[in-house]
Every structure is written in structure tokens, then in C-alpha cells.
ModelCIF file with pLDDT and N, C-alpha, C, O atoms, coordinates in Angstrom:
data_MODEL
#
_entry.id   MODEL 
#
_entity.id                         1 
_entity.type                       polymer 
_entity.pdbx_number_of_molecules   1 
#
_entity_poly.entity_id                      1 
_entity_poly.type                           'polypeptide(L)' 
_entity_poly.nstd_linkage                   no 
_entity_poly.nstd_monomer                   no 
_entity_poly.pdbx_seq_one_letter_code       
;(UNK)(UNK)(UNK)(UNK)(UNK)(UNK)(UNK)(UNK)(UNK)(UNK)(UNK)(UNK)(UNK)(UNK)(UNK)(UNK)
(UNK)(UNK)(UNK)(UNK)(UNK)(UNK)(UNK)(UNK)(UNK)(UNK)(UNK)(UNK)(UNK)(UNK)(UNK)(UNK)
(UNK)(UNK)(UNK)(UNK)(UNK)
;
_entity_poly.pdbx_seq_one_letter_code_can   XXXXXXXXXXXXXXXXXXXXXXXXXXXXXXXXXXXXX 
_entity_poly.pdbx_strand_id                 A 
#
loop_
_entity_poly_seq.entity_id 
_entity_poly_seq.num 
_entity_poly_seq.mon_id 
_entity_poly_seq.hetero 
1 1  UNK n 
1 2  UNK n 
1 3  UNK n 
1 4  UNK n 
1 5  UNK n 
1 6  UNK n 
1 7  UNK n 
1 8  UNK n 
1 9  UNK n 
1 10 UNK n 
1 11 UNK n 
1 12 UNK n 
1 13 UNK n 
1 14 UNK n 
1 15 UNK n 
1 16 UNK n 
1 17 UNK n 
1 18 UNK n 
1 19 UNK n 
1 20 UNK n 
1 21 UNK n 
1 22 UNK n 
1 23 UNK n 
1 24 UNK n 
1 25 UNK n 
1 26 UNK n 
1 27 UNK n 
1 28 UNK n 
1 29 UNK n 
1 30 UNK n 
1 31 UNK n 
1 32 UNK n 
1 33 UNK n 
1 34 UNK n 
1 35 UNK n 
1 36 UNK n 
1 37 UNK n 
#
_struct_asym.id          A 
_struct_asym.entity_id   1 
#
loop_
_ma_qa_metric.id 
_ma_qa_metric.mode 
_ma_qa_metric.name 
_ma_qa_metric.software_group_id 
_ma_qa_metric.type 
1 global pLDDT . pLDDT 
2 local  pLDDT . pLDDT 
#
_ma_qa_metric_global.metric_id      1 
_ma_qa_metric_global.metric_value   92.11 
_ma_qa_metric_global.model_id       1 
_ma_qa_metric_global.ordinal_id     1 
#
loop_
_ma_qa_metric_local.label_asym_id 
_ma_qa_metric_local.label_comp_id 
_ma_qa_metric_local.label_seq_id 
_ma_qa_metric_local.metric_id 
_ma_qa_metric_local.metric_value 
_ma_qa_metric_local.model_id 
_ma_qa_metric_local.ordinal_id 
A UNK 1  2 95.00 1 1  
A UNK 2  2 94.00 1 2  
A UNK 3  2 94.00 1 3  
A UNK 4  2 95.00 1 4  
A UNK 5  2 95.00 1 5  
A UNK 6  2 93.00 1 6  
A UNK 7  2 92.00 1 7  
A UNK 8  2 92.00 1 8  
A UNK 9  2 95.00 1 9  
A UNK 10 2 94.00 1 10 
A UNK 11 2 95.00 1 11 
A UNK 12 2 96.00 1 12 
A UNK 13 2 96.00 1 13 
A UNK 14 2 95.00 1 14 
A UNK 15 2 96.00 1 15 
A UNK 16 2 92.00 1 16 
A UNK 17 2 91.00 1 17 
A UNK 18 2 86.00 1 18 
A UNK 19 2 87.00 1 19 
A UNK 20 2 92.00 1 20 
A UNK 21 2 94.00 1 21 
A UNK 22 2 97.00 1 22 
A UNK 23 2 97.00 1 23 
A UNK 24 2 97.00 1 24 
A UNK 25 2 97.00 1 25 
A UNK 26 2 96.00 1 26 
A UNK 27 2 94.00 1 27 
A UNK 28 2 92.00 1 28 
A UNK 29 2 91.00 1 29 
A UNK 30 2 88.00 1 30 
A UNK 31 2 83.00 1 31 
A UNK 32 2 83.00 1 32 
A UNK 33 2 83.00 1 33 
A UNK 34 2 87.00 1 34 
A UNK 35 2 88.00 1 35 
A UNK 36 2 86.00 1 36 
A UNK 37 2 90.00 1 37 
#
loop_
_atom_site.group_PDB 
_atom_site.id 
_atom_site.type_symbol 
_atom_site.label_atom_id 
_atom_site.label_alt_id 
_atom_site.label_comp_id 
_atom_site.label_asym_id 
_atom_site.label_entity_id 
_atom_site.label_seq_id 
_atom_site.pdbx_PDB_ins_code 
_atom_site.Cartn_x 
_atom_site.Cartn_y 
_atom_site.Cartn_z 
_atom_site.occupancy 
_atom_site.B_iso_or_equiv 
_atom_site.pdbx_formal_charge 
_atom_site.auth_seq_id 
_atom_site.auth_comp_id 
_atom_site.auth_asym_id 
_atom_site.auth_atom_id 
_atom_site.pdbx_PDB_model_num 
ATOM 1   N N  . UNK A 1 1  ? 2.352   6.819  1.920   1.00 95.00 ? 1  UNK A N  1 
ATOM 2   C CA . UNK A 1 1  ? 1.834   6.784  0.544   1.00 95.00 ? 1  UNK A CA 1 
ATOM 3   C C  . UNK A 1 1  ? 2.977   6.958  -0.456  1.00 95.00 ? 1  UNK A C  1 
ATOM 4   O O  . UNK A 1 1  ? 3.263   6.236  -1.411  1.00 95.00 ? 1  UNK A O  1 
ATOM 5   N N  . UNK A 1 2  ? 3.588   8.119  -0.007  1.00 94.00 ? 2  UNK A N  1 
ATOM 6   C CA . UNK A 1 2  ? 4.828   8.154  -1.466  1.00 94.00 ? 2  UNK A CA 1 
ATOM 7   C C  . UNK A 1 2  ? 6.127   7.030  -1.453  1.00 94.00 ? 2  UNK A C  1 
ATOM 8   O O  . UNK A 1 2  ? 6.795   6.924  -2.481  1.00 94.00 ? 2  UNK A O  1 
ATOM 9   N N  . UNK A 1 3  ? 6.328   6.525  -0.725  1.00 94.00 ? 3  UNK A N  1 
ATOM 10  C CA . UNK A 1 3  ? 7.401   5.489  -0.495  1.00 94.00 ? 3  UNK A CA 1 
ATOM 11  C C  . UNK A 1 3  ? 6.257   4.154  -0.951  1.00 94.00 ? 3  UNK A C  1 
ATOM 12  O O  . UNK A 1 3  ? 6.783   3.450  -1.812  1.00 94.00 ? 3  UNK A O  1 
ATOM 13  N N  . UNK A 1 4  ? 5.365   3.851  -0.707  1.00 95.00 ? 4  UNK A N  1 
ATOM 14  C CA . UNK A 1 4  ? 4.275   2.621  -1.214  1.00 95.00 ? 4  UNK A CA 1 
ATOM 15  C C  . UNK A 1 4  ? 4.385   2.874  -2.379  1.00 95.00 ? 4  UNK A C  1 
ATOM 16  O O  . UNK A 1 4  ? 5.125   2.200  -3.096  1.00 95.00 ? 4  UNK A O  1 
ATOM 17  N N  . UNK A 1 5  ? 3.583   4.032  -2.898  1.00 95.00 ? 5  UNK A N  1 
ATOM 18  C CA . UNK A 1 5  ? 3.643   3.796  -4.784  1.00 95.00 ? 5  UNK A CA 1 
ATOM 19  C C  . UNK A 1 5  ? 4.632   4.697  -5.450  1.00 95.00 ? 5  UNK A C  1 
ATOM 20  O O  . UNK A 1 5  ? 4.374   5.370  -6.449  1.00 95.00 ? 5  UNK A O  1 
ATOM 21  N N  . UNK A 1 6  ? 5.900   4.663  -4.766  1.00 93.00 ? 6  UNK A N  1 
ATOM 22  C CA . UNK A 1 6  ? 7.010   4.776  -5.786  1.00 93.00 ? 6  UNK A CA 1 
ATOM 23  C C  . UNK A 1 6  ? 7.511   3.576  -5.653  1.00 93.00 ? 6  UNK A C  1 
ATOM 24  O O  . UNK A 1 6  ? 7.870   3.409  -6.819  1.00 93.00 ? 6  UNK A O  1 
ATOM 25  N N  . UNK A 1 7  ? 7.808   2.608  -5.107  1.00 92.00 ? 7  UNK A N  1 
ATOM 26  C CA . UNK A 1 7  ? 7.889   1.373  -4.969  1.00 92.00 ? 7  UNK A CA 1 
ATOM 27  C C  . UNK A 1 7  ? 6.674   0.347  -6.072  1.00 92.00 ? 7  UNK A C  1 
ATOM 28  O O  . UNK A 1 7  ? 6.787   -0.734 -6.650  1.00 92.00 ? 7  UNK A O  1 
ATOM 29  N N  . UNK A 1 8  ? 5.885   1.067  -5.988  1.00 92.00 ? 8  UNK A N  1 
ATOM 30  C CA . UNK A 1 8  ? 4.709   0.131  -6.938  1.00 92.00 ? 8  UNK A CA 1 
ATOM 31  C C  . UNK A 1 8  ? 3.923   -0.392 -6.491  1.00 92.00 ? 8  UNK A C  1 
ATOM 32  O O  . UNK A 1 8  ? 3.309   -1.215 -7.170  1.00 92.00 ? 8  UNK A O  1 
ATOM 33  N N  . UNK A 1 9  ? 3.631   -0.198 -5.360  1.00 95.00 ? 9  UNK A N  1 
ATOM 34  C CA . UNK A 1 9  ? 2.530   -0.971 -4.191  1.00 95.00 ? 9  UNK A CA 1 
ATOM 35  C C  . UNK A 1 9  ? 1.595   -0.075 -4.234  1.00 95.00 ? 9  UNK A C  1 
ATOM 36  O O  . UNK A 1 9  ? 1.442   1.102  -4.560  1.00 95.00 ? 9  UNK A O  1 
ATOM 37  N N  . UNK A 1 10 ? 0.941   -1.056 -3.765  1.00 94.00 ? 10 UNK A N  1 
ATOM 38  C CA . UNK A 1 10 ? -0.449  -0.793 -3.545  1.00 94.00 ? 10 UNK A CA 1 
ATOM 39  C C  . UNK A 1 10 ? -0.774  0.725  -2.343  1.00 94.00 ? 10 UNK A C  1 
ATOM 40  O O  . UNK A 1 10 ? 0.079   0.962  -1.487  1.00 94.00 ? 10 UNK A O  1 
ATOM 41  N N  . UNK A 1 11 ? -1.932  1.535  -2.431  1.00 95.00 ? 11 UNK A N  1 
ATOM 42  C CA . UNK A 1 11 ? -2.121  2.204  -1.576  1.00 95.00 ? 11 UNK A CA 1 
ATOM 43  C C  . UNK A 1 11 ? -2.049  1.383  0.084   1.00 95.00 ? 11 UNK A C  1 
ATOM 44  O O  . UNK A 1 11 ? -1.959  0.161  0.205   1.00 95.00 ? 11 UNK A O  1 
ATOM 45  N N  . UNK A 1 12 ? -2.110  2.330  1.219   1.00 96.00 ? 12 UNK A N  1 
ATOM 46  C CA . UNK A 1 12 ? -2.156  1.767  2.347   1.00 96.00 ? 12 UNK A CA 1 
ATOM 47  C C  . UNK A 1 12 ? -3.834  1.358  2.507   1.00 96.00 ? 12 UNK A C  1 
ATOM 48  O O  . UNK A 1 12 ? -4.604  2.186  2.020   1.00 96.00 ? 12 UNK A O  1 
ATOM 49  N N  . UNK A 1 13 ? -4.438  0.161  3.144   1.00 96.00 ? 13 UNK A N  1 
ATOM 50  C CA . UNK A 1 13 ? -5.629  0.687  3.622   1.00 96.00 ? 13 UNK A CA 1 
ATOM 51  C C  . UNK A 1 13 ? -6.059  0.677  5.206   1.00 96.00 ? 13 UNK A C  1 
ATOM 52  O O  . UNK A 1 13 ? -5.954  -0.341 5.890   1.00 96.00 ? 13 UNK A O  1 
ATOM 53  N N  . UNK A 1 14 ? -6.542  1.891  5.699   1.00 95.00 ? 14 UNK A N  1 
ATOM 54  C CA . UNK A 1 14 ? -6.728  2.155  6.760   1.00 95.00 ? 14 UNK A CA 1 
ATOM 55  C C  . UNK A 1 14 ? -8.233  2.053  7.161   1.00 95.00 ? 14 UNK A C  1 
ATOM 56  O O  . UNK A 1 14 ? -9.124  2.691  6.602   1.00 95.00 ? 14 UNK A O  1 
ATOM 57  N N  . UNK A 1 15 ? -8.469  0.915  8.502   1.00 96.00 ? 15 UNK A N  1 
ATOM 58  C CA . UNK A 1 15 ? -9.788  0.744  8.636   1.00 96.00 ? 15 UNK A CA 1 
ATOM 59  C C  . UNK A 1 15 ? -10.223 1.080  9.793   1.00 96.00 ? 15 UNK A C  1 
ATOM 60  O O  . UNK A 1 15 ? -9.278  1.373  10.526  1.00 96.00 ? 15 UNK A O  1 
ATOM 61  N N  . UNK A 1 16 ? -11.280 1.178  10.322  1.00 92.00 ? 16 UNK A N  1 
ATOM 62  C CA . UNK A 1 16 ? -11.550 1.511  12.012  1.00 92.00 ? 16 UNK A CA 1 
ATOM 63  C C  . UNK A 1 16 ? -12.804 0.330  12.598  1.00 92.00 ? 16 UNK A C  1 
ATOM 64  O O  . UNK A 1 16 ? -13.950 0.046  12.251  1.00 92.00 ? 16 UNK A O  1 
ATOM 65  N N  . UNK A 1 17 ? -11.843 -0.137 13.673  1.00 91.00 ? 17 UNK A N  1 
ATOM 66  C CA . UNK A 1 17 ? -13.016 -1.416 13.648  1.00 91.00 ? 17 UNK A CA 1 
ATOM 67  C C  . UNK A 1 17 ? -13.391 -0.720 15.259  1.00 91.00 ? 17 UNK A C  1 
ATOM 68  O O  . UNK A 1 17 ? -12.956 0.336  15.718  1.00 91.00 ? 17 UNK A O  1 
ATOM 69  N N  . UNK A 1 18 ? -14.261 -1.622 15.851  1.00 86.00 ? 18 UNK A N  1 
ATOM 70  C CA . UNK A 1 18 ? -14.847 -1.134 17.148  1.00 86.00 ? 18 UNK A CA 1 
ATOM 71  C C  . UNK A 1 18 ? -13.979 -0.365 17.994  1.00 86.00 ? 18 UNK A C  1 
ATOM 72  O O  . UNK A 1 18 ? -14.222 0.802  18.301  1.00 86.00 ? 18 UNK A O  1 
ATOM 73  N N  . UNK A 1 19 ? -12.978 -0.999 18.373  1.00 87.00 ? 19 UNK A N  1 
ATOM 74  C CA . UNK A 1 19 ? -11.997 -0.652 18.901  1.00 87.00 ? 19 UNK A CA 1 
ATOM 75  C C  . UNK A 1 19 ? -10.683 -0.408 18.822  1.00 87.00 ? 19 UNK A C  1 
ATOM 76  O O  . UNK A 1 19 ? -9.794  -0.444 19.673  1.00 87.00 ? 19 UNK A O  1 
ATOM 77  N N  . UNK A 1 20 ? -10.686 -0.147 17.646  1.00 92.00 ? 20 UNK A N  1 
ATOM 78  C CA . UNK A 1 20 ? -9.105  -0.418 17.028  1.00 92.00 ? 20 UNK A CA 1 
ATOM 79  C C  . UNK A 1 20 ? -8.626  -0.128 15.578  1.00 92.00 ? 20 UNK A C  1 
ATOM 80  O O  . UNK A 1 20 ? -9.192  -0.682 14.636  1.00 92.00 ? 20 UNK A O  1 
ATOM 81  N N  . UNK A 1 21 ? -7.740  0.609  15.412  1.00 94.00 ? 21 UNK A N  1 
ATOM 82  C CA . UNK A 1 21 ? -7.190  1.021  14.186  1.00 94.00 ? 21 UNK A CA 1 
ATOM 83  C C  . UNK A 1 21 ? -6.464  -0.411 13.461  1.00 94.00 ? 21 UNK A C  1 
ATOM 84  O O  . UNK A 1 21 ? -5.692  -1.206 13.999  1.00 94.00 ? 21 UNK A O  1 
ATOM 85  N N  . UNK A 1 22 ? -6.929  -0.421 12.261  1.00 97.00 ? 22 UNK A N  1 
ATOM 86  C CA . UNK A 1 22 ? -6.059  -1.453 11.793  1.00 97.00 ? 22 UNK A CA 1 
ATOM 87  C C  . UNK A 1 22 ? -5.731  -0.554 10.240  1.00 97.00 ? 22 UNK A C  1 
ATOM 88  O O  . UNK A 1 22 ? -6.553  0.140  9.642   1.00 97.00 ? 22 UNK A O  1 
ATOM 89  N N  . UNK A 1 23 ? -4.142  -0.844 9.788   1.00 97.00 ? 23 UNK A N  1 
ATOM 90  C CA . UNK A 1 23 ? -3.620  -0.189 8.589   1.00 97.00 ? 23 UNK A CA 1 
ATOM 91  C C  . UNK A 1 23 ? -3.017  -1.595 7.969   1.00 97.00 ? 23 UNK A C  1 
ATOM 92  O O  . UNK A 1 23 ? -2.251  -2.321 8.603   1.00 97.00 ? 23 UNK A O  1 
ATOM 93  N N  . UNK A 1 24 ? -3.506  -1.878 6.562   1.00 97.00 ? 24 UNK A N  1 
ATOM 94  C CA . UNK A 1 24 ? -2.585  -3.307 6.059   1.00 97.00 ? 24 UNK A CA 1 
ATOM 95  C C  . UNK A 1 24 ? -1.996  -2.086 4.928   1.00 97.00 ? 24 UNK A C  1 
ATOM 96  O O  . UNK A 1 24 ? -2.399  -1.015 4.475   1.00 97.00 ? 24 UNK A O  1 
ATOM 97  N N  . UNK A 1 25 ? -0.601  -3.113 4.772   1.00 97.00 ? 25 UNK A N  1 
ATOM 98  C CA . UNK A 1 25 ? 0.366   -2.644 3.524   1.00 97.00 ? 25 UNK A CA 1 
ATOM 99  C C  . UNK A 1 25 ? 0.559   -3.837 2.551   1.00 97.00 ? 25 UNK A C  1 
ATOM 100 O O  . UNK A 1 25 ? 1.636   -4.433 2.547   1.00 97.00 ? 25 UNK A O  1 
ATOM 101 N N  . UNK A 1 26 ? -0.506  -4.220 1.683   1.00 96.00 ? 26 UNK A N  1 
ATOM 102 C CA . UNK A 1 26 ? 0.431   -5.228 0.815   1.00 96.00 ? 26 UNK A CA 1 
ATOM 103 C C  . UNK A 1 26 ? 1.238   -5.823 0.345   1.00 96.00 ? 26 UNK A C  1 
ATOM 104 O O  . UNK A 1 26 ? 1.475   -5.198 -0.689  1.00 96.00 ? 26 UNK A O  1 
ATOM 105 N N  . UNK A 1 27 ? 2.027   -6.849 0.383   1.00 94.00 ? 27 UNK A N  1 
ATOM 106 C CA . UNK A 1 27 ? 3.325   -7.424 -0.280  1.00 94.00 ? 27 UNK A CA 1 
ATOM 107 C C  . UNK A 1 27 ? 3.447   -6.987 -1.814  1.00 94.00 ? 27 UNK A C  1 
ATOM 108 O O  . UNK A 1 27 ? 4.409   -6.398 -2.307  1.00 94.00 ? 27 UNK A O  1 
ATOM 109 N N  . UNK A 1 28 ? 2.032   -7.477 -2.611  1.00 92.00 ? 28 UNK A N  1 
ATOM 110 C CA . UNK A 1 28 ? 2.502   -7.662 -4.264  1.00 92.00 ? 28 UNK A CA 1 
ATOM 111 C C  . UNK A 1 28 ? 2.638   -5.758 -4.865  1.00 92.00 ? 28 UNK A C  1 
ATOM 112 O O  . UNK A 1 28 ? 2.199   -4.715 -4.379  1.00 92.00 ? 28 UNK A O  1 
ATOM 113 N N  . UNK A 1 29 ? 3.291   -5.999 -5.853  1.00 91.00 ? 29 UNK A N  1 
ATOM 114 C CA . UNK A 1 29 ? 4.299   -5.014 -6.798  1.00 91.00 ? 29 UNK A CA 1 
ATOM 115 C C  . UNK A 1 29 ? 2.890   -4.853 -7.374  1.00 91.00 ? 29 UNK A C  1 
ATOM 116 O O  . UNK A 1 29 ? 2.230   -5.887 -7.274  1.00 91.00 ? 29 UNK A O  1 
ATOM 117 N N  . UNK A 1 30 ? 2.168   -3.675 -8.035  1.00 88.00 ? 30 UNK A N  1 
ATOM 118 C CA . UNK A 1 30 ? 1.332   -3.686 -9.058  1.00 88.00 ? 30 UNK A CA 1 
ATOM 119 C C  . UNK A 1 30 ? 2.075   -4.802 -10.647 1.00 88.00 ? 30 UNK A C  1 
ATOM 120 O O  . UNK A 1 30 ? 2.049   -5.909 -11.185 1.00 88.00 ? 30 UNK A O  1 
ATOM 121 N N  . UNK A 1 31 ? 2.568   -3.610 -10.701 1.00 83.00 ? 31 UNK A N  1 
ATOM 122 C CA . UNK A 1 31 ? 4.142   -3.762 -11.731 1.00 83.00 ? 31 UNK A CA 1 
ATOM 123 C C  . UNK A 1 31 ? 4.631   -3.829 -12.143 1.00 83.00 ? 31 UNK A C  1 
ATOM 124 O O  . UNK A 1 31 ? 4.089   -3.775 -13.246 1.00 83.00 ? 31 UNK A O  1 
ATOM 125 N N  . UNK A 1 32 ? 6.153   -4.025 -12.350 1.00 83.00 ? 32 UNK A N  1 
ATOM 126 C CA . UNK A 1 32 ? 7.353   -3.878 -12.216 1.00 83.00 ? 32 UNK A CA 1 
ATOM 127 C C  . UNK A 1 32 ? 7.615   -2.641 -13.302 1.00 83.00 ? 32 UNK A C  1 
ATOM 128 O O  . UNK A 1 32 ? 8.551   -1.863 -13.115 1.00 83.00 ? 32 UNK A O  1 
ATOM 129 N N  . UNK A 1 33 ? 6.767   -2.517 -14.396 1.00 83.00 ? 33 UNK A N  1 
ATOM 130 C CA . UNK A 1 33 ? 6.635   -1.230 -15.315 1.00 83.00 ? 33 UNK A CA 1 
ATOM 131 C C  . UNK A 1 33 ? 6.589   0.135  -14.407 1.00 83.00 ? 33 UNK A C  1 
ATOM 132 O O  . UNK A 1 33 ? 7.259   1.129  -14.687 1.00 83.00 ? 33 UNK A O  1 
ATOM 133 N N  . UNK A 1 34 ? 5.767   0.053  -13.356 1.00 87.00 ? 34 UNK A N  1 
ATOM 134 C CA . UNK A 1 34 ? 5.004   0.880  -12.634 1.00 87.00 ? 34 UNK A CA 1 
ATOM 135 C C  . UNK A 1 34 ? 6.425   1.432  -12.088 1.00 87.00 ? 34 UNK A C  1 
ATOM 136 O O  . UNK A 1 34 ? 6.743   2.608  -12.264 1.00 87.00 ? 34 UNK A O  1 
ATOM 137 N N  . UNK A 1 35 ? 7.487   0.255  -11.232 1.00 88.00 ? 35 UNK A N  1 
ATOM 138 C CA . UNK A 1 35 ? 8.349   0.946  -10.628 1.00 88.00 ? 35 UNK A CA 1 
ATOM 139 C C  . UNK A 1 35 ? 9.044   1.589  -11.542 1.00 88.00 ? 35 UNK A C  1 
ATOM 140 O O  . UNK A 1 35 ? 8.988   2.812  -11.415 1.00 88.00 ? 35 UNK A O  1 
ATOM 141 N N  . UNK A 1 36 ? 9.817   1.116  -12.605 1.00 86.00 ? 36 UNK A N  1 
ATOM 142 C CA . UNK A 1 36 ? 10.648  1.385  -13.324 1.00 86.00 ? 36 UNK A CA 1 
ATOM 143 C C  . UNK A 1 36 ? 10.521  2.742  -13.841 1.00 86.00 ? 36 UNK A C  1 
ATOM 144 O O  . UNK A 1 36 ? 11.403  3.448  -14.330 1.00 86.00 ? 36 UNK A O  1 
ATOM 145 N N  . UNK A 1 37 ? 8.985   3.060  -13.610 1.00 90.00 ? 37 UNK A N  1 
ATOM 146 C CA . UNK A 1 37 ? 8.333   4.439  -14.400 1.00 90.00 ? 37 UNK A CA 1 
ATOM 147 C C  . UNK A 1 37 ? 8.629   5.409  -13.116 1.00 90.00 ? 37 UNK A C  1 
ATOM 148 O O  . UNK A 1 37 ? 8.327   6.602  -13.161 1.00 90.00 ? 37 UNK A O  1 
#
């Protein structure tokens, strides 16, 4: 989480499917204000 949105990204999202953990990390910047801040 703190390395994602000090960078400006998006939260992680973490899901639980039948069998299996799945975590996506987004590519896009909210941004670029966001980082700079």
C-alpha cells in the first residue's frame, strides 16, 4: 500500500475466488499532482 500510493497508484485489490487468491496492481498514475504531492 505505501509504495502504491506514494507513487500515485491505485490501491492494491485483493480478491478470493474458489480456489485461489488473486491481487491486481494497476499500471495508470491517478495523477501526476498526486505524486508530486
Amino acid at each position: 500500500y505505501e509504495l502504491l500510493l506514494f507513487n500515485g497508484k491505485p490501491e492494491p485489490i485483493v480478491e478470493e475466488w474458489d480456489d485461489r487468491v488473486v491481487v491486481t496492481v494497476k499500471k495508470n498514475i491517478i495523477s501526476k499532482e498526486t505524486v508530486r504531492l
